[in-house]
Protein backbone atom coordinates (compact mmCIF):
# COMPACT_ATOMS: atom_id res chain seq x y z
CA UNK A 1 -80.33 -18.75 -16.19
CA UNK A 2 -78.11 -18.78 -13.38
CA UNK A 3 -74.31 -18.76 -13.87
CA UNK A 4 -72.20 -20.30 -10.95
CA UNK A 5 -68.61 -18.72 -10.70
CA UNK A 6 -66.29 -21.40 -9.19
CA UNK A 7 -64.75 -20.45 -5.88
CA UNK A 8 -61.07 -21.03 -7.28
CA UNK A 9 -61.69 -18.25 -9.51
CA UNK A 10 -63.32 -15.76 -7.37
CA UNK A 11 -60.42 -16.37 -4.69
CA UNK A 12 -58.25 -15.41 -7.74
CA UNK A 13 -59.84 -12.18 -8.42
CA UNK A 14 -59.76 -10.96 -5.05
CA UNK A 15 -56.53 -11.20 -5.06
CA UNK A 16 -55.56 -9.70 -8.09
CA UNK A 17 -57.93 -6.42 -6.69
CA UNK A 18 -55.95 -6.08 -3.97
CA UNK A 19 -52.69 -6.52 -5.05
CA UNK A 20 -50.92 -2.98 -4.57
CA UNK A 21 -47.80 -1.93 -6.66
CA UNK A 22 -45.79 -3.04 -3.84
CA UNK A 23 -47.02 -6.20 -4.10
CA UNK A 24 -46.75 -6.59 -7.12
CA UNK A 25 -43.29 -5.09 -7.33
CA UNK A 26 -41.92 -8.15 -4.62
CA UNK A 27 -44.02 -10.43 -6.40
CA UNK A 28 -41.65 -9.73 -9.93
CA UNK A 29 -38.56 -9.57 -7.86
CA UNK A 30 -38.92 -13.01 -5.98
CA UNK A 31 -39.91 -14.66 -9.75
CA UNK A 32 -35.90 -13.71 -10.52
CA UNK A 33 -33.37 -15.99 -8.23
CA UNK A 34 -30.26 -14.70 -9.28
CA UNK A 35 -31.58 -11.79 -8.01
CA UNK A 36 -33.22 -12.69 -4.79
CA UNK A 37 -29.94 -14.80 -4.61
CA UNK A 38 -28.31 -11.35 -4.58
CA UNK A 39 -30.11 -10.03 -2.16
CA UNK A 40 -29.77 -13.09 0.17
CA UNK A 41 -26.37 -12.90 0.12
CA UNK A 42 -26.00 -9.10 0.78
CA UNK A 43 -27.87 -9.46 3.81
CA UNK A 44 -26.29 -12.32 5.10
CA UNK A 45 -22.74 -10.25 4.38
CA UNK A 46 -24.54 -7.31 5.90
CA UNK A 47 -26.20 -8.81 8.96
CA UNK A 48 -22.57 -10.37 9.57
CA UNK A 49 -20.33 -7.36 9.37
CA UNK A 50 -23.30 -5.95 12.26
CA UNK A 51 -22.83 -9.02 14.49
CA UNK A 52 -19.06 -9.18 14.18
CA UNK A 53 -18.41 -8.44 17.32
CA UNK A 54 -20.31 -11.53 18.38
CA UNK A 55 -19.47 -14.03 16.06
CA UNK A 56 -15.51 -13.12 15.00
CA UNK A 57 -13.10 -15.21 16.92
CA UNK A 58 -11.21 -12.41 18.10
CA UNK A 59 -10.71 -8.81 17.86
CA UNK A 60 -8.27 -8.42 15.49
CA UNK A 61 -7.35 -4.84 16.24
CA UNK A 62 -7.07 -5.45 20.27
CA UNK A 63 -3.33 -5.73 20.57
CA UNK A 64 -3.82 -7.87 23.57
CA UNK A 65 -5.68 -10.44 21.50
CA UNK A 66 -2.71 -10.75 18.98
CA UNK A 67 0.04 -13.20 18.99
CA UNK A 68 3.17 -12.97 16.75
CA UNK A 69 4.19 -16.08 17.13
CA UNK A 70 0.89 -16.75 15.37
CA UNK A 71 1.68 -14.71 12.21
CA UNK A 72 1.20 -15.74 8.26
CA UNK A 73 -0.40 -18.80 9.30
CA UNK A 74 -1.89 -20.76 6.94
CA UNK A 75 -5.62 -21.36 5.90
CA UNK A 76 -7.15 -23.99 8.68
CA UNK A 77 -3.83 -23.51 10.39
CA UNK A 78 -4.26 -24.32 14.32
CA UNK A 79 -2.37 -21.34 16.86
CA UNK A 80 -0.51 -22.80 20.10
CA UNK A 81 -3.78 -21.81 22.00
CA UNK A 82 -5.72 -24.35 19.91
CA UNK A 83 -7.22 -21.70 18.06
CA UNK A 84 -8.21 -22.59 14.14
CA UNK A 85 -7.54 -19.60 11.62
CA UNK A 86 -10.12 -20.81 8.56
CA UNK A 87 -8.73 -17.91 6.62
CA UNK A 88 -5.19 -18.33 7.92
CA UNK A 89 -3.67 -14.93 9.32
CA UNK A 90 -1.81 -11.77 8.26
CA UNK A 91 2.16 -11.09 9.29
CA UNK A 92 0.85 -9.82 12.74
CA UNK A 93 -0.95 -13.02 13.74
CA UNK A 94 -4.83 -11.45 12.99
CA UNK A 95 -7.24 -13.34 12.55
CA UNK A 96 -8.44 -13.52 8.61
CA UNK A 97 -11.64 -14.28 9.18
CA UNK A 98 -12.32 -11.89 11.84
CA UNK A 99 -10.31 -8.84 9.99
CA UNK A 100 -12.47 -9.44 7.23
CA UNK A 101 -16.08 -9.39 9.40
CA UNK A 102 -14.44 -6.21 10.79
CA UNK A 103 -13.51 -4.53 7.56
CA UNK A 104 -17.18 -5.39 6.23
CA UNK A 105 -18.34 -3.37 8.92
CA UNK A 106 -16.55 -0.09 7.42
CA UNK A 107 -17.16 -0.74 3.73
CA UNK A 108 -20.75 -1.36 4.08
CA UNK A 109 -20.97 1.93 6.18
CA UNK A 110 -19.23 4.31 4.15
CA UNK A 111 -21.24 3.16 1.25
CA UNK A 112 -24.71 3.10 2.26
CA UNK A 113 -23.85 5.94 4.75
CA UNK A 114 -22.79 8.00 1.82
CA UNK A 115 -25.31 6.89 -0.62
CA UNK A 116 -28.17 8.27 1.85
CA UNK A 117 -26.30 11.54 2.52
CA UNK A 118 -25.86 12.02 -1.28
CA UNK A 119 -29.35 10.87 -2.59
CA UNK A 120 -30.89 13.47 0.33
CA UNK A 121 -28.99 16.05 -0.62
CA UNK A 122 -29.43 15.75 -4.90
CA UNK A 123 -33.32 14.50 -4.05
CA UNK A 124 -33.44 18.27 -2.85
CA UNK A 125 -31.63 19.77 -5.42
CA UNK A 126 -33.22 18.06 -8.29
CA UNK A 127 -36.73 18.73 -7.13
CA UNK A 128 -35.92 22.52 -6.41
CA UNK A 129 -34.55 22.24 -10.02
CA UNK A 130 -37.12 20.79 -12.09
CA UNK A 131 -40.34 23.13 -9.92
CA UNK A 132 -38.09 26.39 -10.07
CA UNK A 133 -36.95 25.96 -13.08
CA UNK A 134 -35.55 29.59 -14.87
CA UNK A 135 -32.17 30.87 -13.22
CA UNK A 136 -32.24 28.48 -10.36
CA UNK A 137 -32.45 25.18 -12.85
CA UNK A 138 -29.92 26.51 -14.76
CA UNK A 139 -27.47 27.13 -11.63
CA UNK A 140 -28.00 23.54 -10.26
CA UNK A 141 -27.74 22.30 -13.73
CA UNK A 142 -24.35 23.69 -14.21
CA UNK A 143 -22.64 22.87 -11.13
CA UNK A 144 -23.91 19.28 -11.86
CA UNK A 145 -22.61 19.38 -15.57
CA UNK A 146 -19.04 20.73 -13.90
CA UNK A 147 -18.97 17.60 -11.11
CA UNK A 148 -20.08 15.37 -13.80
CA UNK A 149 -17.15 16.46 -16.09
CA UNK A 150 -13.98 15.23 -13.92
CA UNK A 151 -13.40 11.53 -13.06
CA UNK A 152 -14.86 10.06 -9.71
CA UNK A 153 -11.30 8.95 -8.55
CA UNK A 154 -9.51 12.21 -9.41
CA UNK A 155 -12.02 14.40 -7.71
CA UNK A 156 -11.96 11.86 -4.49
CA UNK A 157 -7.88 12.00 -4.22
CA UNK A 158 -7.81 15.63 -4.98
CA UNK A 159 -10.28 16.09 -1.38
CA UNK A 160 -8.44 13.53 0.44
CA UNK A 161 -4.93 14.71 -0.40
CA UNK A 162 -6.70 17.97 1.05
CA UNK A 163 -8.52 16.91 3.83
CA UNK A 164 -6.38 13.74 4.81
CA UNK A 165 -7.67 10.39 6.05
CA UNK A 166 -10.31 9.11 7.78
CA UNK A 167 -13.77 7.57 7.32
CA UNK A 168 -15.70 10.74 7.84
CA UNK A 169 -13.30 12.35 5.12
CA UNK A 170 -14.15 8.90 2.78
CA UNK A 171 -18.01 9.47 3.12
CA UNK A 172 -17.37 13.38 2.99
CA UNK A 173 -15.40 12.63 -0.45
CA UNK A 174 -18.37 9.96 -1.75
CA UNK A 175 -21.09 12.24 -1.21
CA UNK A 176 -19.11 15.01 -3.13
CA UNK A 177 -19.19 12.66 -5.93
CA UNK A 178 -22.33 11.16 -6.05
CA UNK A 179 -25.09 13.51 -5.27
CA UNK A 180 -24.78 14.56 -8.87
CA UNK A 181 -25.99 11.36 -9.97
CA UNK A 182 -29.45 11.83 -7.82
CA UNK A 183 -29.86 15.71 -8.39
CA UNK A 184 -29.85 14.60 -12.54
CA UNK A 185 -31.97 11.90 -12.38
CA UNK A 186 -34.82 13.53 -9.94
CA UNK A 187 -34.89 16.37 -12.40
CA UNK A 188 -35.24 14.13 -15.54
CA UNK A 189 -38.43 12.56 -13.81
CA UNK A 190 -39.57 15.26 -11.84
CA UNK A 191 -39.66 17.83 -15.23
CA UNK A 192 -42.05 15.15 -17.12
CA UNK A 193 -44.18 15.16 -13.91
CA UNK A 194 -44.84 18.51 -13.02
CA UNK A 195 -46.46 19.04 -16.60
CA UNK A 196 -49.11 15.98 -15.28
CA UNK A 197 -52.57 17.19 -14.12
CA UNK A 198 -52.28 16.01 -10.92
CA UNK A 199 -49.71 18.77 -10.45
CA UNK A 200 -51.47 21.32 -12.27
CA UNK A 201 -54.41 20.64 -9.85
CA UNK A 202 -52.39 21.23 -6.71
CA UNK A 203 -51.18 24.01 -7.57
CA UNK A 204 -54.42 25.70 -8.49
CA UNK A 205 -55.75 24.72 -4.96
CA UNK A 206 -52.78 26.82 -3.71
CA UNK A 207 -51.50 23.82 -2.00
CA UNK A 208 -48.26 24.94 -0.09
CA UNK A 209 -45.15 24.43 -2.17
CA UNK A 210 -43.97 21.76 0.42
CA UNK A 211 -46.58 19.68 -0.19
CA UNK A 212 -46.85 19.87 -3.65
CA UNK A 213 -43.13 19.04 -3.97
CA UNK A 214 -43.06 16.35 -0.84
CA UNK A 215 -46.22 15.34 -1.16
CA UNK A 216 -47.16 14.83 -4.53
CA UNK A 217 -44.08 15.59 -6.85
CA UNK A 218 -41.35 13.04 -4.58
CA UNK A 219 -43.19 9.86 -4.81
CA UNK A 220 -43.20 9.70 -8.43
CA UNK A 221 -39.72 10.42 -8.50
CA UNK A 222 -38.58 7.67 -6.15
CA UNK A 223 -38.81 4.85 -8.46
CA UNK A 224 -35.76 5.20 -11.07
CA UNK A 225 -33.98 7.25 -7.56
CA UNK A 226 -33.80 3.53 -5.93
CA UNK A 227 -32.56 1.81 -8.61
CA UNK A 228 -29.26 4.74 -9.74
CA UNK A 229 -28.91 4.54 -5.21
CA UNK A 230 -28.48 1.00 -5.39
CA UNK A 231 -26.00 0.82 -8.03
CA UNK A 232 -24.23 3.55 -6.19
CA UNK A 233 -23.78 1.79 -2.96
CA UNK A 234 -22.10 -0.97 -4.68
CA UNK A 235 -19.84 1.92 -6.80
CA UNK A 236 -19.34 3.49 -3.35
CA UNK A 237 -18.06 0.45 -1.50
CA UNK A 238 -15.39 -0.14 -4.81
CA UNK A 239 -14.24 3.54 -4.49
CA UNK A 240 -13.54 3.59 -0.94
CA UNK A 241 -11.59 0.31 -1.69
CA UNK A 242 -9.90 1.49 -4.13
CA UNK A 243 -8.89 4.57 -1.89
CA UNK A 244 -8.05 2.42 0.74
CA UNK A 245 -6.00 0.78 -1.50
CA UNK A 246 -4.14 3.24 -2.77
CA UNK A 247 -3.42 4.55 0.92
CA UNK A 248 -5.33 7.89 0.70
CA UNK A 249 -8.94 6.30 2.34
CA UNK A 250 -9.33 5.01 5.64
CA UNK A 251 -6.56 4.63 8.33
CA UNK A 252 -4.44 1.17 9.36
CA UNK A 253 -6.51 1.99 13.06
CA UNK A 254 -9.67 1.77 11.25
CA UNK A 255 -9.30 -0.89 8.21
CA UNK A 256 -12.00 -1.72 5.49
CA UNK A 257 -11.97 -4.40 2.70
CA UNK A 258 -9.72 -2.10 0.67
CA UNK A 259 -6.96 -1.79 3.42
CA UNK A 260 -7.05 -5.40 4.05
CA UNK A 261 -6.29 -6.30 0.44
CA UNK A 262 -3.47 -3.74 0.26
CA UNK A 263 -1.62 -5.16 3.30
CA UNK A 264 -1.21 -8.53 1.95
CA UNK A 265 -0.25 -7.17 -1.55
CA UNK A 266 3.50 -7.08 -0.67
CA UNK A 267 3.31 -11.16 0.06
CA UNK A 268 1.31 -12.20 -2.89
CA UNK A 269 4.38 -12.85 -4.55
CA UNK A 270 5.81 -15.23 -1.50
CA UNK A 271 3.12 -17.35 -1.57
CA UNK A 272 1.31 -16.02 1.58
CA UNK A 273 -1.96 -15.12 -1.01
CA UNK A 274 -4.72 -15.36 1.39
CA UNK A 275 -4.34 -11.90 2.84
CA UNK A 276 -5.21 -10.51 -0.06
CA UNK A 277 -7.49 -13.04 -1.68
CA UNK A 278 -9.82 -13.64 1.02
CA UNK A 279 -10.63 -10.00 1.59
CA UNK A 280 -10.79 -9.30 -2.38
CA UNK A 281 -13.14 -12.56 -2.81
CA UNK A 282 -15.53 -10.84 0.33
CA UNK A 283 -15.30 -7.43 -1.81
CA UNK A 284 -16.19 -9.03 -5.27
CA UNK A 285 -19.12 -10.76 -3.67
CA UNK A 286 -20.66 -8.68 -2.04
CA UNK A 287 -20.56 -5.29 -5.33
CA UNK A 288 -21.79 -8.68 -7.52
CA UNK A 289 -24.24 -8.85 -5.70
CA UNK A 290 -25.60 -5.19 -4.98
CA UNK A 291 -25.41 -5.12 -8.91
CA UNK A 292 -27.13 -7.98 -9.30
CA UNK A 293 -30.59 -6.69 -7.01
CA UNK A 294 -30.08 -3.13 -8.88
CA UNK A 295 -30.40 -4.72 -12.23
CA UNK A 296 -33.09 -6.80 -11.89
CA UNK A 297 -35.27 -3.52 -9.88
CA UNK A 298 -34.09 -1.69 -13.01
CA UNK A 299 -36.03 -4.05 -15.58
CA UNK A 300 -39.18 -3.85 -12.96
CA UNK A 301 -39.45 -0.64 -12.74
CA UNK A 302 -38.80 0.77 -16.09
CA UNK A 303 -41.93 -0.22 -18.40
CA UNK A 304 -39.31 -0.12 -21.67
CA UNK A 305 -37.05 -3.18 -20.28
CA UNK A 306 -40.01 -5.82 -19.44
CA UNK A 307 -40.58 -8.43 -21.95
C-alpha cells in the first residue's frame, strides 16, 4: 500500500528542520507587536539622532545659525527668515526640534557606548570567576557584592564630583556602575555550565583554556547577558539624564536629552513648557521602548516565563 504525503505538508516539515534557534528566536519576537513596535521605534529614534546632521533644520549649537530675536518661540511658530520651529524654540532662539535630534545623538551614545564597555569588561570577569573559581571567585565576588551595595546615583555623583564633566567622564561613571550587573549574571550561568559534559569533555582533550572559555563556555552564557544589556542601555540613557539634569553630567557645549530638559525647567512655570516637554516626551519614548524589546527577549529566552 502506498501512502502519498501531500506536498503542503512536506514543504512544512522542511521547514521546521531547518529552522535554527535564531530563527526561531525572530520568529517569537515578530509574533509580539508591542514589542516589534518597540523596536521600530528605537531605530527610527536611533537612525535619526545618526542622520541629524542631515535632516535637523539647523545646527543648534553653531552660534552663527542662532537668532535672538527668534527666542521662546512658540510650537509651529514661523522666524522672520520664514523658518517654521515645529517644536517652538528655547530663550536663545534654537531650534527644538533640531536640539532634540542633537541631544539624541549623545544619550544614545553614552548608553550603548557604556553598556558595551561594561558588559566586555564583567563578560571577562564573570567567566574568569565561575572557571577559576577558589580565591579568584571569591575576590571578584566581593568587589561585585561591595559595588552592588551603594546606590547607582550616589556612586555616579561621587566620580563626577571627582572627575568633573564631560561625556567621556559620563560613560567612565556608567561603566563603573554597571559592569557588576554582567560580571553576576555570566557567573550565575556560566557556574551551572561548566558542570555540563560538554565542558568536562574539553577539558579532558586539553583544549586551551581560551577556547574552552571563548569557545565553548561564552555562547551559552550570552543569552540571559542580552537581555540584563538591554535593560541597561535604557537604565543608562535615564542616568546620564538624570546627571545631566542635575548639572554634574555632560557640559552646556555638548547637551543630551537630560540637559535639554533642565534648561527649560526654569520657564515651565511661565508657560514656555515645550523646552522641557518636548525633550522629556523624546526621553520617555525612547527608555519605553528599550524596555519594552528587553521584556519581551526576556520571556523568549527564559524557558520558565513562556506560556
Amino acid at each position: 500500500m502506498t501512502m502519498t504525503v501531500a506536498p503542503a505538508t512536506l514543504a512544512a516539515s522542511r521547514d521546521v528542520a531547518v529552522e535554527t534557534p535564531m530563527h526561531r528566536l525572530v520568529r517569537k519576537f515578530a509574533a509580539n507587536r508591542i514589542a516589534l513596535g518597540g523596536l521600530i521605534v528605537f531605530t527610527m529614534i536611533a537612525l535619526l539622532a545618526i542622520a541629524a546632521p542631515l535632516v535637523a533644520p539647523q545646527n543648534p549649537y553653531d552660534l552663527a545659525s542662532l537668532d535672538i530675536m527668534d527666542g521662546s518661540l512658540e510650537p509651529g511658530s514661523q522666524s522672520m527668515a520664514s523658518m517654521t520651529y515645529l517644536l517652538g524654540t528655547d530663550e536663545q532662539g534654537r531650534d527644538m526640534l533640531s536640539a532634540i535630534l542633537y541631544g539624541l545623538r549623545i544619550s544614545i551614545g553614552v548608553g550603548v557606548g557604556s553598556t558595551v564597555i561594561a558588559l566586555s569588561i564583567g563578560l571577562a570577569l564573570g567567566l574568569f570567576a565561575a572557571y577559576s573559581g577558589g580565591w579568584r571567585d571569591t575576590l571578584v565576588m566581593r568587589l561585585v557584592d561591595l559595588q552592588l551595595g551603594f546606590p547607582p546615583i550616589l556612586i555616579a555623583l561621587i566620580l563626577l564630583a571627582i572627575m568633573g564633566r564631560g561625556v567621556d567622564k559620563v560613560m567612565f561613571a556608567l561603566v563603573a556602575l554597571q559592569w557588576a550587573y554582567y560580571a553576576r549574571t555570566v557567573r550565575a550561568t556560566a557556574l551551572v555550565e561548566r558542570r555540563k559534559e560538554y565542558i568536562e569533555a574539553a577539558r579532558c582533550l586539553a583544549l586551551p583554556y581560551s577556547r574552552v572559555v571563548f569557545g565553548h563556555l561564552m555562547p551559552n552564557c550570552l543569552p540571559p547577558l542580552i537581555v540584563v544589556a538591554t535593560m541597561q542601555v535604557a537604565h543608562a540613557i535615564a542616568l546620564e539624564a538624570t546627571l545631566s539634569f542635575l548639572g554634574v553630567g555632560v557640559p552646556v557645549t555638548e547637551p543630551s536629552l537630560g540637559m535639554l530638559i533642565a534648561n527649560g525647567f526654569d520657564f515651565m512655570m511661565s508657560g514656555r513648557y515645550w523646552v522641557s516637554f518636548f525633550p522629556g516626551i523624546t526621553l520617555l519614548v525612547t527608555v519605553v521602548s528599550i524596555n519594552l524589546v528587553g521584556d519581551h527577549l526576556r520571556d523568549i529566552l527564559n524557558p520558565r516565563l513562556q506560556k
